[in-house]
Protein backbone atom coordinates (compact mmCIF):
# COMPACT_ATOMS: atom_id res chain seq x y z
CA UNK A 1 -37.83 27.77 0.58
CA UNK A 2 -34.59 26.78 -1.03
CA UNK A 3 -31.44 28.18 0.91
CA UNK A 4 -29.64 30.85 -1.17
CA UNK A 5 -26.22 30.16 -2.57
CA UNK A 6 -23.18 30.47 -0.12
CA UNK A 7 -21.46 33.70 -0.96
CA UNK A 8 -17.33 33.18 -0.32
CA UNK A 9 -17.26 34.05 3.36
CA UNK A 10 -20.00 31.25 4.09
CA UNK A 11 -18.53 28.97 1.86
CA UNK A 12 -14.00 29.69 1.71
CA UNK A 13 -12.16 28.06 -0.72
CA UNK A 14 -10.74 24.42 0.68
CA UNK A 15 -9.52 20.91 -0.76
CA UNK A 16 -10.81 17.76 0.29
CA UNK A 17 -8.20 14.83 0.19
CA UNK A 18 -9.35 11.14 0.38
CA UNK A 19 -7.06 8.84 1.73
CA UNK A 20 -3.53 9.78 4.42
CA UNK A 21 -1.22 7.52 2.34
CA UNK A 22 1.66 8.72 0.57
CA UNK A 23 -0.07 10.44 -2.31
CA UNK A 24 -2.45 11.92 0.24
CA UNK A 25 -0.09 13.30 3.36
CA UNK A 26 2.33 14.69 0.42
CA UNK A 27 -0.33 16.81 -1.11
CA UNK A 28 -1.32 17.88 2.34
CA UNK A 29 2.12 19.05 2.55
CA UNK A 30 2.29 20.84 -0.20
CA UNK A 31 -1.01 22.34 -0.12
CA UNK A 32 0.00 23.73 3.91
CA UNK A 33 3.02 25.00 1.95
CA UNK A 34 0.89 27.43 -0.32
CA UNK A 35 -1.48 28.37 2.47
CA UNK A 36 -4.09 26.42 0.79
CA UNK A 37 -6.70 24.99 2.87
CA UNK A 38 -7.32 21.26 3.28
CA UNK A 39 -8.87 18.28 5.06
CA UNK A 40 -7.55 15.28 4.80
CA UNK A 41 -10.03 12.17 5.40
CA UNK A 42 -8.33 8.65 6.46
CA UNK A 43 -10.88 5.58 6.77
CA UNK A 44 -8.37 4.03 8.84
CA UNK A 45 -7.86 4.82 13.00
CA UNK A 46 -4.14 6.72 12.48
CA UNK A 47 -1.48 7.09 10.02
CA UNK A 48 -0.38 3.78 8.45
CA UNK A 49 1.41 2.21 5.72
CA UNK A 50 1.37 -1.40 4.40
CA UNK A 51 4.48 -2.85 2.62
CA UNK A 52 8.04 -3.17 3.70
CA UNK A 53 10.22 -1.09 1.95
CA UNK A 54 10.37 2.05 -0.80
CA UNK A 55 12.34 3.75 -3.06
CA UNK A 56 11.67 7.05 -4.59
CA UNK A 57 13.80 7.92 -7.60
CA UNK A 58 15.25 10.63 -9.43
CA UNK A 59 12.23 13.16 -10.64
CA UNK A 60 10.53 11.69 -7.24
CA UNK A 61 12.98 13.57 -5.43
CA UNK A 62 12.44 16.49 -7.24
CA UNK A 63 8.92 16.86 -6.96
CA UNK A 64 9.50 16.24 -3.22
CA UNK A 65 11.61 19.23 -2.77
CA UNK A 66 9.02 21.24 -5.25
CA UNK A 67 5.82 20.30 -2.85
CA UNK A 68 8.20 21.67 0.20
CA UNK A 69 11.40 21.36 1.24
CA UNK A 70 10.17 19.97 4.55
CA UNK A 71 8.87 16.76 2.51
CA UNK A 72 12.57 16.19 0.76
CA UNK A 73 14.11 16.79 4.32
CA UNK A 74 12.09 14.60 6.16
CA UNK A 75 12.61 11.82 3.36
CA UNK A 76 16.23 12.61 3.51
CA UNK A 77 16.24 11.99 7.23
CA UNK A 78 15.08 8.65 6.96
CA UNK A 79 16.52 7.22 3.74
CA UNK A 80 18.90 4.88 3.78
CA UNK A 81 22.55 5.05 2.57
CA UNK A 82 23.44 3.12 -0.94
CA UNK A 83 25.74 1.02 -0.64
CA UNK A 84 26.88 1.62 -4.33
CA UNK A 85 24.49 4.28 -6.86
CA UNK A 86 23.75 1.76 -9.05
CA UNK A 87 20.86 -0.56 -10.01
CA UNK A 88 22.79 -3.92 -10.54
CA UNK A 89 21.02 -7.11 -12.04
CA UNK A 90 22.02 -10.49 -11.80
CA UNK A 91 21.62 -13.14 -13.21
CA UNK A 92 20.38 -15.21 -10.45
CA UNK A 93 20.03 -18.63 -12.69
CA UNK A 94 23.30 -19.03 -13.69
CA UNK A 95 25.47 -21.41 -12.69
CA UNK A 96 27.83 -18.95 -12.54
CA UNK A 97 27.13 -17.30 -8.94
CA UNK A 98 26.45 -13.67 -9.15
CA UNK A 99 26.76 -12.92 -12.73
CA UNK A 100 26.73 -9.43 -13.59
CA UNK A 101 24.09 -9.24 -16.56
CA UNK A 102 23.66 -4.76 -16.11
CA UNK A 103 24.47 -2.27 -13.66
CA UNK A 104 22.82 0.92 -14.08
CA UNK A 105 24.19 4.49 -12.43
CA UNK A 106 21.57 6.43 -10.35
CA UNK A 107 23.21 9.22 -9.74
CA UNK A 108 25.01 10.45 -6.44
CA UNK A 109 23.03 9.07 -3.56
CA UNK A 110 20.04 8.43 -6.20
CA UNK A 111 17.16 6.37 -5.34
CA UNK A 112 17.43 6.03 -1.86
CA UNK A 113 15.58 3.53 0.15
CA UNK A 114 13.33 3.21 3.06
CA UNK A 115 10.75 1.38 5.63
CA UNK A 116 7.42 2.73 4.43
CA UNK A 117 6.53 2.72 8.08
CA UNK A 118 9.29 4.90 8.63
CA UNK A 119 8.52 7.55 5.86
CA UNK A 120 5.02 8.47 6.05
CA UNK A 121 5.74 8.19 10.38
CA UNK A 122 7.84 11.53 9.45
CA UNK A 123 6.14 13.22 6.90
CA UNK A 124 2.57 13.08 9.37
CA UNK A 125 5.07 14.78 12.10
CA UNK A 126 4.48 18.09 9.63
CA UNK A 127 0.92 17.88 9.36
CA UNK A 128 -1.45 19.90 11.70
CA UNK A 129 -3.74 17.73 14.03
CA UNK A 130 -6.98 19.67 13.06
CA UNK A 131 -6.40 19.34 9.54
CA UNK A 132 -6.48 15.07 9.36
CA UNK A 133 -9.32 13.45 10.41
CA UNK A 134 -9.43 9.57 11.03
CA UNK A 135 -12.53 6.85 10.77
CA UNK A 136 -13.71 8.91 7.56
CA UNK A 137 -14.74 6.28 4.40
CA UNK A 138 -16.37 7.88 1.80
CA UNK A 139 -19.87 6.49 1.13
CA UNK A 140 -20.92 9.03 -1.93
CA UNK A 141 -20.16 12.60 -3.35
CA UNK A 142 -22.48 14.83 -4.01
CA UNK A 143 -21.61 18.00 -6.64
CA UNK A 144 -24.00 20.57 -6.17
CA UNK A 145 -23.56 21.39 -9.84
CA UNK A 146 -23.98 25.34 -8.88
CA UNK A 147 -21.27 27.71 -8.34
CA UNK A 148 -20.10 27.93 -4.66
CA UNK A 149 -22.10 25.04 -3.65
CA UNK A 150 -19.24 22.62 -3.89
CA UNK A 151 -19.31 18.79 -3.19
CA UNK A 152 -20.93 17.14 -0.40
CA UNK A 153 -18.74 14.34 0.64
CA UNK A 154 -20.56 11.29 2.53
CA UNK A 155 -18.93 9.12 4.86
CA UNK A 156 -20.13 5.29 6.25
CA UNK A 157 -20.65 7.15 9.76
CA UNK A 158 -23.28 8.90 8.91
CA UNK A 159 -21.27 12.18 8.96
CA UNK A 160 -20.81 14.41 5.82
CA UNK A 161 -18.62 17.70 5.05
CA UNK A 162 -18.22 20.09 2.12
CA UNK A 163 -15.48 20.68 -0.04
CA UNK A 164 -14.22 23.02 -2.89
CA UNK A 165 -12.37 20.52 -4.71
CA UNK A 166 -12.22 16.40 -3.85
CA UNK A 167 -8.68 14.76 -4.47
CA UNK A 168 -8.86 10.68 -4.04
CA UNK A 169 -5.28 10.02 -3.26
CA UNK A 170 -7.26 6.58 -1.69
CA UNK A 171 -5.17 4.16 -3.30
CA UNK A 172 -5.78 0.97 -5.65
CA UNK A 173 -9.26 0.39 -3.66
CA UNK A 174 -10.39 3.93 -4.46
CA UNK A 175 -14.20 4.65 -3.55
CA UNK A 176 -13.52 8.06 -5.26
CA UNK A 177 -12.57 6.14 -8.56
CA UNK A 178 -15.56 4.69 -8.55
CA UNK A 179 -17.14 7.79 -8.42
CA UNK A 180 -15.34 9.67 -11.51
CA UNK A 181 -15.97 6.14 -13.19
CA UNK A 182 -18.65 4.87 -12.12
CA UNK A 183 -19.18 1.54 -10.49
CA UNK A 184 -20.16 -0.11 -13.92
CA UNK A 185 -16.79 0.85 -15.51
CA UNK A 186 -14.74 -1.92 -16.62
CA UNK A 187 -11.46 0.51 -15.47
CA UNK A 188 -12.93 0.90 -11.68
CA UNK A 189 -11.72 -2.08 -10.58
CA UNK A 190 -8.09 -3.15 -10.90
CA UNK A 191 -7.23 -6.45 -12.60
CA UNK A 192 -4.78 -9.18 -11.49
CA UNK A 193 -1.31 -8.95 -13.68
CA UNK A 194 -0.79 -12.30 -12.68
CA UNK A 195 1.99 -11.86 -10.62
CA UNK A 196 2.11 -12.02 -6.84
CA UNK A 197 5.07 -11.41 -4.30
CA UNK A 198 6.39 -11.97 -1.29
CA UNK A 199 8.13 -9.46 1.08
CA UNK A 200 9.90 -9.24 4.06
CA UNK A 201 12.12 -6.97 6.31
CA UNK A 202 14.76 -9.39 7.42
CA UNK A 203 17.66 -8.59 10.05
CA UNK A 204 20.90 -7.48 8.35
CA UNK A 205 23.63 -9.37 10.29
CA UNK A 206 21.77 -12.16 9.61
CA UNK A 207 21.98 -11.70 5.51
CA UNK A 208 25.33 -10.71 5.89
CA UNK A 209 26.08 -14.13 8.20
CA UNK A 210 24.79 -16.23 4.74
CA UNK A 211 28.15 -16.98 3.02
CA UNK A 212 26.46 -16.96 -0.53
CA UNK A 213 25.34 -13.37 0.10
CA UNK A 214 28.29 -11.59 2.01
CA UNK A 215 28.70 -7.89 3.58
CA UNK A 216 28.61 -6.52 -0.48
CA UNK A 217 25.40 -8.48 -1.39
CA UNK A 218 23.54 -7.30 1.43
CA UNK A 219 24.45 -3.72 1.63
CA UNK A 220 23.92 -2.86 -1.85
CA UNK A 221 20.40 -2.58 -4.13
CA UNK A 222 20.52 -5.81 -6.28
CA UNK A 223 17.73 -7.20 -8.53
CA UNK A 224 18.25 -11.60 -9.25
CA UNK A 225 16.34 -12.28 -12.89
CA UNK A 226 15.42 -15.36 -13.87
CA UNK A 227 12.78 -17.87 -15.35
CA UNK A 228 9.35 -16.80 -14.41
CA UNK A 229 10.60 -14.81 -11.33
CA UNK A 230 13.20 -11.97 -9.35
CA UNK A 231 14.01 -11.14 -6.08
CA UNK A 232 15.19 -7.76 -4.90
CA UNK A 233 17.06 -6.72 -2.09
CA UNK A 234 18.55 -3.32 -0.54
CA UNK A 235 19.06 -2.10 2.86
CA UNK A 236 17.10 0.19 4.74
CA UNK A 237 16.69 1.57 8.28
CA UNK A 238 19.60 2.94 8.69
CA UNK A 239 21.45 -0.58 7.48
CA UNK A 240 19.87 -2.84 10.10
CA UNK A 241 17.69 -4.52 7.99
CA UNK A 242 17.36 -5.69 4.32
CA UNK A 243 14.07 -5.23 2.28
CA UNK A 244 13.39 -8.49 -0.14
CA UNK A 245 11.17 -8.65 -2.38
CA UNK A 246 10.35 -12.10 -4.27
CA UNK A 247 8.21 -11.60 -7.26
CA UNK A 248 6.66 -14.87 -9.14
CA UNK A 249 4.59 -15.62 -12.59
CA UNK A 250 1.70 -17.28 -11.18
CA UNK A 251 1.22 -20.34 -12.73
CA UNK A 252 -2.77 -20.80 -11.63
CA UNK A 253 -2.82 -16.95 -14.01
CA UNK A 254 -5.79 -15.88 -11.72
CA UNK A 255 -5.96 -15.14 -8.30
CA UNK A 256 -8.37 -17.04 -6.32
CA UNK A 257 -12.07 -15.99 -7.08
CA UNK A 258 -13.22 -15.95 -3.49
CA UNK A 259 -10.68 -13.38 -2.56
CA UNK A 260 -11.64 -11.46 -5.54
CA UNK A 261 -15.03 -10.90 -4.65
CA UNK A 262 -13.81 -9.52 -1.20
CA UNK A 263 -12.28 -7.17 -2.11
CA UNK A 264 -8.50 -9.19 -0.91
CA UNK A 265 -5.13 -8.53 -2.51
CA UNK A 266 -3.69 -11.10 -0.17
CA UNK A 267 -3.67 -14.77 1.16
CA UNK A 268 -1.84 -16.85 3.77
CA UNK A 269 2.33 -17.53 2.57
CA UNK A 270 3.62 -20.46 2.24
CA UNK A 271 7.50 -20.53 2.61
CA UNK A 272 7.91 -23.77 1.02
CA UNK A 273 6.32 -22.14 -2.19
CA UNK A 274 9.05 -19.77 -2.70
CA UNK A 275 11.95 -22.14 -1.63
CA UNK A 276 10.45 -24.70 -4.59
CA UNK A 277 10.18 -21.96 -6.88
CA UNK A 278 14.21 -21.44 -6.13
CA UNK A 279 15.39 -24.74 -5.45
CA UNK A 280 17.34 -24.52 -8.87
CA UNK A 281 18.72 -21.13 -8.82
CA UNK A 282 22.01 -19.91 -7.35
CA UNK A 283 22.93 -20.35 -3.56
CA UNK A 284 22.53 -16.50 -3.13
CA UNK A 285 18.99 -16.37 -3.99
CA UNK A 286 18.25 -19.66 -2.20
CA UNK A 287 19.96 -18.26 1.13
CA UNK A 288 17.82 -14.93 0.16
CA UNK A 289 14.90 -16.91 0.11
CA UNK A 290 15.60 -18.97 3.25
CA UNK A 291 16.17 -15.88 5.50
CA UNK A 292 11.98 -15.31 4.35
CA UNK A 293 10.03 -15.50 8.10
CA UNK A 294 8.35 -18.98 8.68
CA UNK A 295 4.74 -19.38 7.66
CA UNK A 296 2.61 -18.00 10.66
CA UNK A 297 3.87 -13.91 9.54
CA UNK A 298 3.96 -15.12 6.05
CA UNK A 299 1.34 -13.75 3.38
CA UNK A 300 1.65 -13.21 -0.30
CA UNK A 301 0.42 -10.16 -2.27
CA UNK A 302 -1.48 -10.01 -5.58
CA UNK A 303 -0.14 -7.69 -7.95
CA UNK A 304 -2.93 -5.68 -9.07
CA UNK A 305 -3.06 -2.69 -11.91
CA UNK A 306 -4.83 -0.82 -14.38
CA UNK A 307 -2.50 -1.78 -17.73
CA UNK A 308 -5.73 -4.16 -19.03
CA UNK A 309 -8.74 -1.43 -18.33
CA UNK A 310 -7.05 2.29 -17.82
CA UNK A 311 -9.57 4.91 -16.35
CA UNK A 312 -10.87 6.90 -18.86
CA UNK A 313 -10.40 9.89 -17.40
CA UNK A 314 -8.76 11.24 -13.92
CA UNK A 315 -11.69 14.15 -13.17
CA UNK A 316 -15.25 14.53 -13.74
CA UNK A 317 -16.65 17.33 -12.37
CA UNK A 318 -15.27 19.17 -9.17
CA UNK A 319 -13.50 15.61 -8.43
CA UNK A 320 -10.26 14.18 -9.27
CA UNK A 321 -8.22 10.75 -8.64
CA UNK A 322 -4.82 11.22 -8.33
CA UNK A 323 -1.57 7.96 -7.78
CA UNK A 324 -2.93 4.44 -7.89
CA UNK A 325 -6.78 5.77 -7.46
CA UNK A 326 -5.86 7.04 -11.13
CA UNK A 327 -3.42 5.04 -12.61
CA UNK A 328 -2.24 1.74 -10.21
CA UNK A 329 0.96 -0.19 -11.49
CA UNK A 330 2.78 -2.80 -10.71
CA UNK A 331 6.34 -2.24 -8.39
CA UNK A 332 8.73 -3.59 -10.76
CA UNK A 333 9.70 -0.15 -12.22
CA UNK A 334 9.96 1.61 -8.79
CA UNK A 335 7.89 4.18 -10.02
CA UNK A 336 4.51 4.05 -8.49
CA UNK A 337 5.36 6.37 -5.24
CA UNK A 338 7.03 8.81 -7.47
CA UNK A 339 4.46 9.14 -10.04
CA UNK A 340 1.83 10.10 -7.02
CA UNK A 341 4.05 12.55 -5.83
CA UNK A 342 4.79 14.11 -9.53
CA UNK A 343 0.37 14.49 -9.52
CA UNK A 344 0.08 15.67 -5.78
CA UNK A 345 3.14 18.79 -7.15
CA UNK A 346 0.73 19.48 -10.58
CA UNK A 347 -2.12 19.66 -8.23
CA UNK A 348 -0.98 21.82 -5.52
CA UNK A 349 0.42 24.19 -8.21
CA UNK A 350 -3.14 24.04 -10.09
CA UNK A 351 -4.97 24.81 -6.53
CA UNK A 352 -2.90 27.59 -5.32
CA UNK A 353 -4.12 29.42 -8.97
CA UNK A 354 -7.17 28.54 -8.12
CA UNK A 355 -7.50 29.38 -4.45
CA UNK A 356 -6.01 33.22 -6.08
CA UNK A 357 -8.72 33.25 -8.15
CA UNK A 358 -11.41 32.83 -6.21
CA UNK A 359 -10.46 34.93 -3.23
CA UNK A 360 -10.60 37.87 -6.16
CA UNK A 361 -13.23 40.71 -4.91
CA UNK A 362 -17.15 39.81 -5.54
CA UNK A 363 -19.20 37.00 -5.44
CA UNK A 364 -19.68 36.49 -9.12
CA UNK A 365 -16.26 34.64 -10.00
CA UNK A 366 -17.14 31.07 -11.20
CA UNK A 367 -15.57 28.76 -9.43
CA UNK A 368 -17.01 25.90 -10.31
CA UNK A 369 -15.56 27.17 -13.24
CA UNK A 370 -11.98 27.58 -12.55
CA UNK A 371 -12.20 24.45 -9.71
CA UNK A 372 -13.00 21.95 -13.24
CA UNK A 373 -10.59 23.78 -16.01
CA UNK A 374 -7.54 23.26 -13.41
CA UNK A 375 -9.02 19.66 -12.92
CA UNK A 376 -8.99 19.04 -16.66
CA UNK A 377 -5.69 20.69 -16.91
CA UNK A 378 -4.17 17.91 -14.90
CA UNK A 379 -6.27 15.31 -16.05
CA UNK A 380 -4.33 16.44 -19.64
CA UNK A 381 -0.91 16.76 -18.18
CA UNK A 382 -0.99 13.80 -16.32
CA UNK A 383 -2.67 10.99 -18.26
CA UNK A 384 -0.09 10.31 -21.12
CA UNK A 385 3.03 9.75 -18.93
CA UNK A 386 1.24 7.91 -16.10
CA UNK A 387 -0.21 5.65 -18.88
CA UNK A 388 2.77 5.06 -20.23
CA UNK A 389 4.55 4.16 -16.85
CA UNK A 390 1.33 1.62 -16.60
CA UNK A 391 2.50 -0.33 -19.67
CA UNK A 392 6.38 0.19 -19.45
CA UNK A 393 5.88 -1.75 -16.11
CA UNK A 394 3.99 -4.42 -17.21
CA UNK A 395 6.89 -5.02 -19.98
CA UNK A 396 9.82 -4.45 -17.39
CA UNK A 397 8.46 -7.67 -15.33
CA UNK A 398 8.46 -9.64 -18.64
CA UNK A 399 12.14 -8.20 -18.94
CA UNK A 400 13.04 -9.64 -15.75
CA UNK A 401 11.17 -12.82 -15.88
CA UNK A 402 12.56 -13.47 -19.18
CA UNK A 403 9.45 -13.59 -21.11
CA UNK A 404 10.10 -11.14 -23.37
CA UNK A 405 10.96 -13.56 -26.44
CA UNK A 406 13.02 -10.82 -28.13
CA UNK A 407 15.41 -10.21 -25.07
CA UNK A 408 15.18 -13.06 -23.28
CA UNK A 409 18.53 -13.67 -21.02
CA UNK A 410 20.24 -11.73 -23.24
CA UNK A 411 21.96 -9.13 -21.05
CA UNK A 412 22.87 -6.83 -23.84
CA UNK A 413 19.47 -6.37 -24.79
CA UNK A 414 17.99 -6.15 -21.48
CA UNK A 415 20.64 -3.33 -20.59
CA UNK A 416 19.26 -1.37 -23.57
CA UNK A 417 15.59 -1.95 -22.97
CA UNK A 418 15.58 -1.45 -19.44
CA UNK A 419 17.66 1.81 -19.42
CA UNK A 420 15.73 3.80 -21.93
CA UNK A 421 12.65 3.19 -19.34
CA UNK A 422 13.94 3.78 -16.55
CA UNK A 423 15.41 7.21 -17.65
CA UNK A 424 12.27 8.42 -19.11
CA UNK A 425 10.75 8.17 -16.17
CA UNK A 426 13.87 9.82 -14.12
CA UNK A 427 14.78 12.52 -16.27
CA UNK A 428 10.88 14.01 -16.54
CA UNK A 429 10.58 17.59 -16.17
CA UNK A 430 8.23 18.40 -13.26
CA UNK A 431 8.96 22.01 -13.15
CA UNK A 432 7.68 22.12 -17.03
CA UNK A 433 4.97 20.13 -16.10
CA UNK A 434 3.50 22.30 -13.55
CA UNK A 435 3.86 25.15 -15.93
CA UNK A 436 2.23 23.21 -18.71
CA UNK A 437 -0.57 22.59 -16.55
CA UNK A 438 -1.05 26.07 -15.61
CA UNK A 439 -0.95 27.20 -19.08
CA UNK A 440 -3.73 24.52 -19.69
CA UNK A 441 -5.89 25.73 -17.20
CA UNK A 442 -5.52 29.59 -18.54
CA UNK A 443 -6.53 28.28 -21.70
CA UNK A 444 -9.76 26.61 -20.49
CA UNK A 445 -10.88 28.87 -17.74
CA UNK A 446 -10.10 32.36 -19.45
């Protein structure tokens, strides 16, 4: 005999979120924030973060403080000190050593920097024990396509747990993406931009020792342009250490097949690779490049996004993708972190409307309803912008690699190009956004 539909007490409102990285633990914040009930699900052991170092800008920041105050404090706590609030390119080719070609202002103590380690270390400090639970992959979803009967999420153990709602917040690899997708879709797998990098957490008194690179140098954010490649470096923890980032055209344009087909966004480094692809610049970026670790801690990273095949669509169903499950980019724009965070604010506002609205008296409310109009009302909010930032990265690398035939080296132009994206991605309005999506989801659910 089939077993009767869950009535509200059986079955309570609660969010399932896929993956404890940055998207993932900040959404957990801010659903604890509204009283909204969650489960976080990490395939890994314990909380952990790859990379070196962050920064979150402008309208990051806000949507921090939006999710909870406790997420902008706990950034705030780590965050490193600028040495100056600007962006500041150079032209790291020239003859000329340390040619100004733009400096752009952030704002007071704007776009702050950090150890990823560091961050997500604090932010998992504010999260309940019993709501995070570790070892979980996701094998399938299941929606029960009825009203209270929710999604029945999978997992490689052989375990399996029920949720109102299903956020994949699992990052460029997503399982969930494959789901909203589907496995066939050209979109569900990211494709190689042809760029790879190399980074590196290097000790400070040991950039500052490097007479080419100095006390200033080191202390302050600076981005070296050039032919075919950049190199970025700004201090974090607390000013002991100095974040690089090397970024190269790959001149092989594909990233080896066998890697591909496991699923690997990295290989073994080679430290004479980036020292040749220097060995005519300026002696800062060579002594940059030399203060790289030797070869046996060296690996290189593929530089995967969705610019080539975007997702169609961020939700189907009672299921939704949200940061680089949805909409991976490249780093080159700083934006990637921040537009996660601006999807994890729309969401939490959309859930704590719908958590309301299904805690209303009787068992006749339609949630499934309401769970797939606030869905679709981020899906609608969200896709345009994050789209955009897809693109407007994939032409800021060109910008810096000096590809772009109409700009070049020319430092005028590059000023005016690369200002106009970065502040339409700073100076977004994520309070109108949230609002916009709730007026969305009124409009679809009734």
């Amino acid at each position: 005999m089939p077993s009767a539909i869950p009535t509200r007490k059986e079955a309570p409102f609660e969010v399932a979120i896929i993956g404890a990285g940055i998207v993932g633990v900040t959404l957990s914040l801010g659903l604890l924030a509204r009283n909204i009930p969650f489960t976080l699900y990490e395939r890994a052991s314990s909380f952990r973060e790859i990379g070196a170092g962050i920064g979150f800008s402008p309208n990051a920041e806000r949507a921090m403080g939006l999710l909870s105050p406790d997420i902008l404090s706990a950034f705030k706590r780590v965050a490193n000190p600028n040495g100056e609030d600007y962006f500041q390119w150079v032209d790291g080719f020239s003859s000329d050593q340390n040619k100004l070609m733009y400096k752009l202002h952030v704002g007071k103590d704007g776009f702050q920097g950090c150890r990823r380690s560091d961050i997500l270390e604090e932010w998992a400090k504010l999260l309940p024990a019993n709501r995070v639970q570790f070892g979980k992959e996701i094998s399938s979803l299941i929606d029960s396509g009825t009203n209270n009967g929710g999604v029945r999420l999978e997992f490689t153990d052989g375990t399996s747990a029920k949720a109102s709602v299903v956020i994949g917040c699992d990052g460029i690899r997503s399982r969930v993406r494959q789901h909203v997708l589907s496995k066939a879709s050209p979109s569900a797998t990211p494709g190689y931009t042809r760029k790879f990098c190399y980074r590196a957490l290097v000790d400070m008194n040991a950039a500052i020792a490097k007479p080419a690179i100095g006390k200033g140098q080191a202390l302050t954010r600076f981005m070296y342009n050039g032919p075919r490649a950049h190199v970025i470096t700004y201090p974090v923890g607390n000013n002991t250490l100095m974040n690089v980032l090397v970024v190269l055209s790959d001149p092989k344009q594909n990233w080896p097949e066998e890697l591909v087909k496991q699923g690997k966004h990295t290989a073994d480094g080679s430290k004479a690779e980036v020292v040749n692809a220097f060995k005519e610049w300026n002696p800062t970026v060579r002594e940059i490049v030399e203060l790289l670790p030797e070869e046996s801690t060296l690996e290189k990273w593929a530089i995967f996004d969705m610019a080539e095949h975007r997702a169609e669509t961020y939700a189907k169903g009672r299921v939704c993708i949200a940061g680089d499950a949805a909409h991976a980019t490249g780093p080159h724009l700083g934006a990637g972190g921040g537009l996660g965070i601006e999807d994890a604010l729309c969401l939490a506002g959309l859930m704590e409307v719908v958590q309301k609205r299904c805690q209303q008296d009787g068992n006749d409310y339609d949630e499934k309803m309401v769970v797939e109009a606030a869905l679709k009302a981020y899906n609608d909010v969200r896709y345009d912008r994050t789209q955009w930032v897809v693109q407007a990265t994939r032409e800021a690398v060109d910008l810096f690699h000096w590809t772009n035939k109409e700009v070049g080296s020319d430092a005028e132009k590059f000023g005016r190009e690369i200002t106009q994206k970065f502040h339409r991605i700073w100076e977004y309005d994520v309070q109108g956004m949230v609002k916009e999506a709730l007026g969305k989801m009124d409009g679809l659910a009734g």
